[in-house]
C-alpha atoms as a PDB file:
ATOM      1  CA  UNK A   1       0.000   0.000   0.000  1.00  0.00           C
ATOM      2  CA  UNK A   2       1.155   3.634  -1.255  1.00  0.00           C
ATOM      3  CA  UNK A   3      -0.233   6.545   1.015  1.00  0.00           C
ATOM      4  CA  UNK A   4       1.050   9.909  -0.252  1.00  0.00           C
ATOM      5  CA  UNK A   5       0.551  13.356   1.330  1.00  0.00           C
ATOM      6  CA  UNK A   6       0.374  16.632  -0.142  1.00  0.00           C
ATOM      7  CA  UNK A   7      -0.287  19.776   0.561  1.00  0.00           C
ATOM      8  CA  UNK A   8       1.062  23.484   0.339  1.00  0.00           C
ATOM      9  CA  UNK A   9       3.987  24.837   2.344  1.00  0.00           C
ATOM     10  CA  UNK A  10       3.231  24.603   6.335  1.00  0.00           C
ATOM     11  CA  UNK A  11       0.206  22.317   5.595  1.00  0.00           C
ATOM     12  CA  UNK A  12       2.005  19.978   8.215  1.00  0.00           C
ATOM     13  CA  UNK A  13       2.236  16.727   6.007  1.00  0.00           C
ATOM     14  CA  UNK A  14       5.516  15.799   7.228  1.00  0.00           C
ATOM     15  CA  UNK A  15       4.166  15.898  11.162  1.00  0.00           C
ATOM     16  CA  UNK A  16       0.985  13.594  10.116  1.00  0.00           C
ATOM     17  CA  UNK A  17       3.267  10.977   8.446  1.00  0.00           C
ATOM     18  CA  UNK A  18       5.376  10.687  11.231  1.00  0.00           C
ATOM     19  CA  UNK A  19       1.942  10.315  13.561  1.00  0.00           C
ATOM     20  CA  UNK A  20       0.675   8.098  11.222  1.00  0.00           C
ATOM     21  CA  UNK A  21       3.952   6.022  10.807  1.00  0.00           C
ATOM     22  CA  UNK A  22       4.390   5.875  14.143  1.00  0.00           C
ATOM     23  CA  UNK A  23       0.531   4.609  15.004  1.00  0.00           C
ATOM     24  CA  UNK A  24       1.572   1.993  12.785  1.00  0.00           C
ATOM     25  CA  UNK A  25       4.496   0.649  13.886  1.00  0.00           C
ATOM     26  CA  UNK A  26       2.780   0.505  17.430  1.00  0.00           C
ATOM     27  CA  UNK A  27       0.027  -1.909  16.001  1.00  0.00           C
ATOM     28  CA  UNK A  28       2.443  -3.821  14.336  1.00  0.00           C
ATOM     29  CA  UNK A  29       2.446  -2.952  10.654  1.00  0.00           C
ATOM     30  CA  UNK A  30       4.959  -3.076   8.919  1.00  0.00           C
ATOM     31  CA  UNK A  31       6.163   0.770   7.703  1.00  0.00           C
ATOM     32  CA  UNK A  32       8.143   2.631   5.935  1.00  0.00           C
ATOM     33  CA  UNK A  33       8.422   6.528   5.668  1.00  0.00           C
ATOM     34  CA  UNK A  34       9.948   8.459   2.773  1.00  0.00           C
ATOM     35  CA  UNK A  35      10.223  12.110   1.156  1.00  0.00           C
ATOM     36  CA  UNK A  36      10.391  14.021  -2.113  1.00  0.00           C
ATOM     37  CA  UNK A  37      13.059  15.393  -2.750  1.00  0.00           C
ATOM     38  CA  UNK A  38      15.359  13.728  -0.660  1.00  0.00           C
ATOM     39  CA  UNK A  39      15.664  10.501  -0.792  1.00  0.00           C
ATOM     40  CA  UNK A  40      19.397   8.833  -0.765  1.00  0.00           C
ATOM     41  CA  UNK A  41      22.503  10.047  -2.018  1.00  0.00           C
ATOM     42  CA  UNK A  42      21.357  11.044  -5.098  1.00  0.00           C
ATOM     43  CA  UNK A  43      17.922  12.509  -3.873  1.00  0.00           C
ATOM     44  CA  UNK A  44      20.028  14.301  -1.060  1.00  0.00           C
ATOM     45  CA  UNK A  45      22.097  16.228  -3.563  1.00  0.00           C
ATOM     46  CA  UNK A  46      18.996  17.245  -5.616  1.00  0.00           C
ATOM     47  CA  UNK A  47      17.348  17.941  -2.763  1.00  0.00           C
ATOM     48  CA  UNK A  48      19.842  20.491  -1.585  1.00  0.00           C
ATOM     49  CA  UNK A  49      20.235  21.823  -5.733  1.00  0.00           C
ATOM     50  CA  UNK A  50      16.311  22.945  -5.760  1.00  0.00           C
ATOM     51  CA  UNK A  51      15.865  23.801  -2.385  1.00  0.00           C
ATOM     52  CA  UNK A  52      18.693  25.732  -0.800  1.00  0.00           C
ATOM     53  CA  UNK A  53      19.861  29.709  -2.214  1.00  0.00           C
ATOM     54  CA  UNK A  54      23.146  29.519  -2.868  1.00  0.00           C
ATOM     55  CA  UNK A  55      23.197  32.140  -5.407  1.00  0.00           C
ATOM     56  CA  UNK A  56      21.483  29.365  -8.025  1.00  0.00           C
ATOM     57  CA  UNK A  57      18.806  30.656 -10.495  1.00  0.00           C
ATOM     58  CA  UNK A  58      16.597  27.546 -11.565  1.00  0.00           C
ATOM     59  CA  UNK A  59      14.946  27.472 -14.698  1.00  0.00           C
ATOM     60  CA  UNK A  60      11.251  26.788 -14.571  1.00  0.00           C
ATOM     61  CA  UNK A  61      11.822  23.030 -16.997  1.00  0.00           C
ATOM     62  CA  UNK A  62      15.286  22.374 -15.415  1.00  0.00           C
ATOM     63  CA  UNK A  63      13.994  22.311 -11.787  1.00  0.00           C
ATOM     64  CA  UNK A  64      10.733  20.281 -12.961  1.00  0.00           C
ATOM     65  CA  UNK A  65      13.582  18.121 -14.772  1.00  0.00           C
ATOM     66  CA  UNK A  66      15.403  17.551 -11.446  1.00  0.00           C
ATOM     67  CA  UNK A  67      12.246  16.752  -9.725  1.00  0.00           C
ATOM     68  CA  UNK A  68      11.317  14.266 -11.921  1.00  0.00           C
ATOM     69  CA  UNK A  69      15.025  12.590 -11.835  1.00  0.00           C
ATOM     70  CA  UNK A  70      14.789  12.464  -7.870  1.00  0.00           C
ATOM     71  CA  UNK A  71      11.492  10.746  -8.405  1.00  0.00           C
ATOM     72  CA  UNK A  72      12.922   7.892 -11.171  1.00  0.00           C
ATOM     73  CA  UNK A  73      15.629   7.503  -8.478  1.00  0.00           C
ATOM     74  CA  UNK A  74      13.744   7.263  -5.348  1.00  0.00           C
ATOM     75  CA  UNK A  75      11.082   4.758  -6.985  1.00  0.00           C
ATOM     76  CA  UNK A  76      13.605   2.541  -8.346  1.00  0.00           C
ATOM     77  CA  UNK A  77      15.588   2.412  -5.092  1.00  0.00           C
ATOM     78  CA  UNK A  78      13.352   2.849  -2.734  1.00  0.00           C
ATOM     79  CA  UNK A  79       9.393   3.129  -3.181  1.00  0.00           C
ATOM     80  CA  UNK A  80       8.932   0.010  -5.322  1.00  0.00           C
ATOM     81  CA  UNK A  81      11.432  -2.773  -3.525  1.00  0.00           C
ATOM     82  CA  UNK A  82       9.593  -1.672  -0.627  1.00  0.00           C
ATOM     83  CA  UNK A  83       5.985  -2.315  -1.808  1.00  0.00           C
ATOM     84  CA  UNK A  84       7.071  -5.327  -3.401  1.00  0.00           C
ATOM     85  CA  UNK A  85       8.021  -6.511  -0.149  1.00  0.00           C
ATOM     86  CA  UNK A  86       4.709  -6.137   1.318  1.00  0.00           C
ATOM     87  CA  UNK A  87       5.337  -2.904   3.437  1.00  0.00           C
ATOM     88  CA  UNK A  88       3.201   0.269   3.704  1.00  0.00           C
ATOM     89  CA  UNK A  89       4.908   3.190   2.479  1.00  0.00           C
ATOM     90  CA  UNK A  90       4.201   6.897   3.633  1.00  0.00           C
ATOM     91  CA  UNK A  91       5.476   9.415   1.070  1.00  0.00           C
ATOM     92  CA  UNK A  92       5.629  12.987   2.102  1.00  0.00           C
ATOM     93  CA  UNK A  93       5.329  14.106  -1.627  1.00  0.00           C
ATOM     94  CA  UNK A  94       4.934  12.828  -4.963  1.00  0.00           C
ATOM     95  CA  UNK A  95       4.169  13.536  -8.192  1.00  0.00           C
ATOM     96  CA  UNK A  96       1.091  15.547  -7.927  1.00  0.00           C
ATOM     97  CA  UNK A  97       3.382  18.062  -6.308  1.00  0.00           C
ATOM     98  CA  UNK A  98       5.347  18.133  -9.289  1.00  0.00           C
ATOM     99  CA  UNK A  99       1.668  19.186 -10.940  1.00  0.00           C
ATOM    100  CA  UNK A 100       0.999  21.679  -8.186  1.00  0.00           C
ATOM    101  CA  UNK A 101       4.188  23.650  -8.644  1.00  0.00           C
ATOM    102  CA  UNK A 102       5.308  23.095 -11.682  1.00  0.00           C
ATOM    103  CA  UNK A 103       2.559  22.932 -13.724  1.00  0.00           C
ATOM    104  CA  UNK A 104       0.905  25.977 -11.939  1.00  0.00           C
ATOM    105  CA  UNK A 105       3.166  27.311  -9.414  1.00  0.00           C
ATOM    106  CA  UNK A 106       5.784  27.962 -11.793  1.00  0.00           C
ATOM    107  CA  UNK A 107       3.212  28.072 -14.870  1.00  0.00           C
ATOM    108  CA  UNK A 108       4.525  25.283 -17.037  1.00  0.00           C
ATOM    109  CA  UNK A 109       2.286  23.248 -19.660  1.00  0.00           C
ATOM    110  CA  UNK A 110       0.359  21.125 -16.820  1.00  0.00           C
ATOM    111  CA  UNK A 111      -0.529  18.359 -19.395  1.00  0.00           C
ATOM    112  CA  UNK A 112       3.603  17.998 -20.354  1.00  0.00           C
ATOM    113  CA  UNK A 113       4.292  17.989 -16.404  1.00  0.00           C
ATOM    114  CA  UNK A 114       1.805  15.484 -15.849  1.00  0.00           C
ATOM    115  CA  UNK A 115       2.988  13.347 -18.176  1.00  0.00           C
ATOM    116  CA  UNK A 116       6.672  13.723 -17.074  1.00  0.00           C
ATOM    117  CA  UNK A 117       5.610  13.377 -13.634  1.00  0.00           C
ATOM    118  CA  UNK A 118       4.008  10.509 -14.360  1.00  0.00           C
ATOM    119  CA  UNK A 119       6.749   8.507 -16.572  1.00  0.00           C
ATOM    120  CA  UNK A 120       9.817   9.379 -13.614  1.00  0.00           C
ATOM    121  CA  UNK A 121       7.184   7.376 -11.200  1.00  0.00           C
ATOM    122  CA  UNK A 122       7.858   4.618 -13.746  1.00  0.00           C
ATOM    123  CA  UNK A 123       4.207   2.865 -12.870  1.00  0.00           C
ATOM    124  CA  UNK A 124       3.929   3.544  -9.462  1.00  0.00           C
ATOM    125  CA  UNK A 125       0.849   5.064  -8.426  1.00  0.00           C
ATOM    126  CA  UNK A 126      -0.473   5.499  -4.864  1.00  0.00           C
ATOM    127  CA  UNK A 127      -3.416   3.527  -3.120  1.00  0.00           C
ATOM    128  CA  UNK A 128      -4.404   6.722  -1.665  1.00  0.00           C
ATOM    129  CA  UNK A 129      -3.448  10.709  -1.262  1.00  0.00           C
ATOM    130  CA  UNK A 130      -4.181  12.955   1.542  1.00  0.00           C
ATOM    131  CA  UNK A 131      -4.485  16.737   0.870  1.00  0.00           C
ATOM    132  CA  UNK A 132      -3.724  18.709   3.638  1.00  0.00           C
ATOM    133  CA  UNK A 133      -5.102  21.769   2.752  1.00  0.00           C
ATOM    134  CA  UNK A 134      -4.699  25.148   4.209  1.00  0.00           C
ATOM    135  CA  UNK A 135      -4.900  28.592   3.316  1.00  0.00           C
ATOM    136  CA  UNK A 136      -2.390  30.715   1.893  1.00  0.00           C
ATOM    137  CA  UNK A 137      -2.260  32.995   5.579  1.00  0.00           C
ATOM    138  CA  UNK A 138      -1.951  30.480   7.162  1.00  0.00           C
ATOM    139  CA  UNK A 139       0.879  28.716   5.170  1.00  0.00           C
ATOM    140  CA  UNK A 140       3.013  32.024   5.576  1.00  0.00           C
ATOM    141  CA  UNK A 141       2.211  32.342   8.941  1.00  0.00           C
ATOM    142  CA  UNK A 142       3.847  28.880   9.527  1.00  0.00           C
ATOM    143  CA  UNK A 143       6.582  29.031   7.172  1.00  0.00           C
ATOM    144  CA  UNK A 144       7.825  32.559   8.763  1.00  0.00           C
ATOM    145  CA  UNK A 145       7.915  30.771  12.158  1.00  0.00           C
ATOM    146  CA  UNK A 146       9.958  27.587  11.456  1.00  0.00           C
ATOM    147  CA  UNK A 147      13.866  27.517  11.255  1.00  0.00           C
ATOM    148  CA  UNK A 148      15.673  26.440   7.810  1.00  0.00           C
ATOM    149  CA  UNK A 149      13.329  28.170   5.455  1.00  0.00           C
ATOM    150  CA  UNK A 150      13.522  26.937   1.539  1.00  0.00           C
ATOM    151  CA  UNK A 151      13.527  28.908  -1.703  1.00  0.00           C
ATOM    152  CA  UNK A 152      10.027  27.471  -1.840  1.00  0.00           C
ATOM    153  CA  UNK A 153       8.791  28.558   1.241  1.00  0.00           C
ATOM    154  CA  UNK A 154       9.903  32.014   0.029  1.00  0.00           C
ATOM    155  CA  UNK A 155       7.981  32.493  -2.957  1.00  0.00           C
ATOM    156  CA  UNK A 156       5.387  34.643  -3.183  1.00  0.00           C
ATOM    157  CA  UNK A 157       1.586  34.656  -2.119  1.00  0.00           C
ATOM    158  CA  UNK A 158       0.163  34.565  -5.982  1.00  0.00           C
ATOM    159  CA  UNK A 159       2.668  31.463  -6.229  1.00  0.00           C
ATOM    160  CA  UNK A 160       1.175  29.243  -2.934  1.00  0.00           C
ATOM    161  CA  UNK A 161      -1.953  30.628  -3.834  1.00  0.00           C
ATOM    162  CA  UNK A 162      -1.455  28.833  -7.032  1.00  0.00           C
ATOM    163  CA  UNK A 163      -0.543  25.696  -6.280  1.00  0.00           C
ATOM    164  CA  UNK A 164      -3.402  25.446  -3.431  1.00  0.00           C
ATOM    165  CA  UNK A 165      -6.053  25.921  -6.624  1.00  0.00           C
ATOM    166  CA  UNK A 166      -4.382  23.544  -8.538  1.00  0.00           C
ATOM    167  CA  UNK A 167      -3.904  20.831  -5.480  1.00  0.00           C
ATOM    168  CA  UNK A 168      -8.003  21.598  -5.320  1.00  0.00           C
ATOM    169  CA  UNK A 169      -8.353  21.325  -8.974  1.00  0.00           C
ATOM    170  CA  UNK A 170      -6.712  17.764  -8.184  1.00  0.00           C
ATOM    171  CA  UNK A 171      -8.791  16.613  -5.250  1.00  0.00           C
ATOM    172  CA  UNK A 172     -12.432  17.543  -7.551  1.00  0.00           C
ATOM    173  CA  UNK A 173     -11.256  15.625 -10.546  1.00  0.00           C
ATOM    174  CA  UNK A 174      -9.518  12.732  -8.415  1.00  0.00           C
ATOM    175  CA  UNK A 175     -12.271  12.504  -5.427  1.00  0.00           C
ATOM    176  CA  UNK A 176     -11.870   8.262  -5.542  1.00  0.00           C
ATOM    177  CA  UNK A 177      -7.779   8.614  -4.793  1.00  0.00           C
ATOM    178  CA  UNK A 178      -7.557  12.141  -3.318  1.00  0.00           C
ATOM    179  CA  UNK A 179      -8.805  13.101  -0.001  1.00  0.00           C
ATOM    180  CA  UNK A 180      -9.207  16.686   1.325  1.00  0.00           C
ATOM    181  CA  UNK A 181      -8.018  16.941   5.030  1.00  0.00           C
ATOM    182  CA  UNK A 182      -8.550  20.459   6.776  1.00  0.00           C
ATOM    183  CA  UNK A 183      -5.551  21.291   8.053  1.00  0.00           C
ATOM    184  CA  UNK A 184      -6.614  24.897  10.054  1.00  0.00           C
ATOM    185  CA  UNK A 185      -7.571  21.797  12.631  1.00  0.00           C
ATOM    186  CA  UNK A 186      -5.208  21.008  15.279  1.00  0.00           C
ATOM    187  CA  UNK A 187      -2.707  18.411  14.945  1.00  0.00           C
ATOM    188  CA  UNK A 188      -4.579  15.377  16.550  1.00  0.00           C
ATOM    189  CA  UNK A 189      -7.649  16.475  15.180  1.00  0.00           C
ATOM    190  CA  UNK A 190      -6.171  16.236  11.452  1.00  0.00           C
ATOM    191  CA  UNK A 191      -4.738  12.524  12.417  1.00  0.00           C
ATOM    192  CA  UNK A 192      -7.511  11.222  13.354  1.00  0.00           C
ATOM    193  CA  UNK A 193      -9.476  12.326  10.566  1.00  0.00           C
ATOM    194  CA  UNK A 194      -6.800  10.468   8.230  1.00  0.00           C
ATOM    195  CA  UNK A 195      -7.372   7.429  10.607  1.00  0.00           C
ATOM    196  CA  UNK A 196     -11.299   7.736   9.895  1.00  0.00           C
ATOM    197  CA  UNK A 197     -10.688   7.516   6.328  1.00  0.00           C
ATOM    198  CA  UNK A 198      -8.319   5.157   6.397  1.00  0.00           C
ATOM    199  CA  UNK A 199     -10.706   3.140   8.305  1.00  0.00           C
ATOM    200  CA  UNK A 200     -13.273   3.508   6.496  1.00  0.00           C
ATOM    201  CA  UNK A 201     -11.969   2.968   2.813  1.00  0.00           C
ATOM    202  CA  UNK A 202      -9.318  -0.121   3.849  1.00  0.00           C
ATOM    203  CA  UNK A 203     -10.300  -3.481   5.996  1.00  0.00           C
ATOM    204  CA  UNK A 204      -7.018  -4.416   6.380  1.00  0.00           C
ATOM    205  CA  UNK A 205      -7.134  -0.538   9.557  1.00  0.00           C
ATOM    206  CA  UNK A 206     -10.953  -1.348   9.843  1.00  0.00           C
ATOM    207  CA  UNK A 207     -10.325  -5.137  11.514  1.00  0.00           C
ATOM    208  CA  UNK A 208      -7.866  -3.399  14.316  1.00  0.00           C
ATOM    209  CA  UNK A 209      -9.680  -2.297  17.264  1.00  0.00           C
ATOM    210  CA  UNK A 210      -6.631  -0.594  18.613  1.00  0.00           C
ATOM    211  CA  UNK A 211      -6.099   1.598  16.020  1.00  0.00           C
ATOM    212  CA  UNK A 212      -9.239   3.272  17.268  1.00  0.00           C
ATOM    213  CA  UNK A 213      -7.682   4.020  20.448  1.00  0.00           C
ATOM    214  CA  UNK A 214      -4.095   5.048  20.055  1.00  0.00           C
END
């Protein structure tokens, strides 16, 4: 099973998958946890190319092009060994990200991202994605109070504001894989909704009583 989150800056998807990934592991699943960019050696040094100042000036097609390179990578290495050996993998990203700010975000052709997006995940495609979605205040107002701050996190309000519409745009025409999470709720309150769903859609969460009460 493939559970990806997404969301805007400061939607909080990295502190869910670590709640979720550690419910988990305390019911005995077996779980993995993973991120995009990032991933490995090679992941790590793209990570640190697209995200970090450094003086660099990214074209628009060469930082979707690194994206999608990271993604070939971390699905070869990583996402797809893992699934095939039976595990349930939390991915804090994947590729409709790569839709969300490079298609719109950085206003590329969406329909050549997609497709790009799509061939780097060489198949893959996840069981199920949670949008964490917030609004654009809010997202600053988060991102202006955490340490370490991106070239991402430092674009402008038209840009998140543009890659929160398309992430919608995603969720309306993908309601059977997408599912919208509020994230103005407080962090509990936006696990256990992801628990309810997960309960709900999957028998394998609905059969374990303890997951109910962790």
């Amino acid at each position: 099973m493939f559970i990806t989150f997404e969301g805007i800056e400061g939607s909080g998807k990295s502190t869910q998958v670590d709640l979720l990934k550690n419910t988990l592991e305390k019911i005995h699943f077996d779980v993995v946890a993973t991120r995009e960019p990032g991933w490995g050696r090679v992941g790590s040094l793209i990570r640190k190319i697209i995200l970090d100042y450094d003086d660099i000036e990214i074209e628009p097609i060469a930082e979707l092009s690194l994206f999608c390179a990271d993604r070939a990578q971390h699905v070869q290495e990583f996402i797809r060994p893992k699934l095939s050996e039976g595990k349930i993998v939390l991915c804090d990203r994947f590729y409709d990200s790569t839709i969300a700010y490079q298609g719109y975000g950085r206003g590329l052709d969406p329909e050549m991202v997609k497709k790009l997006g799509f061939s780097a995940a060489l198949g893959v495609i996840p069981t199920i994605t949670f949008l964490i979605d917030i609004s654009v205040n809010t997202a600053l107002s988060r991102i202006i109070e955490r340490p370490g701050r991106n070239r991402i996190d430092d674009e402008s309000f038209e840009f998140h504001n543009r890659v929160r519409k398309s992430y919608l745009s995603l969720y309306k025409k993908q309601g059977n894989r997408i599912f919208l999470i509020d994230g103005e709720k407080s962090i509990n309150d936006v696990q256990r909704d992801i628990r309810k769903i997960l309960k709900s859609r999957f028998s394998i969460f609905k059969r374990l009583e303890k997951f109910d009460k962790l």
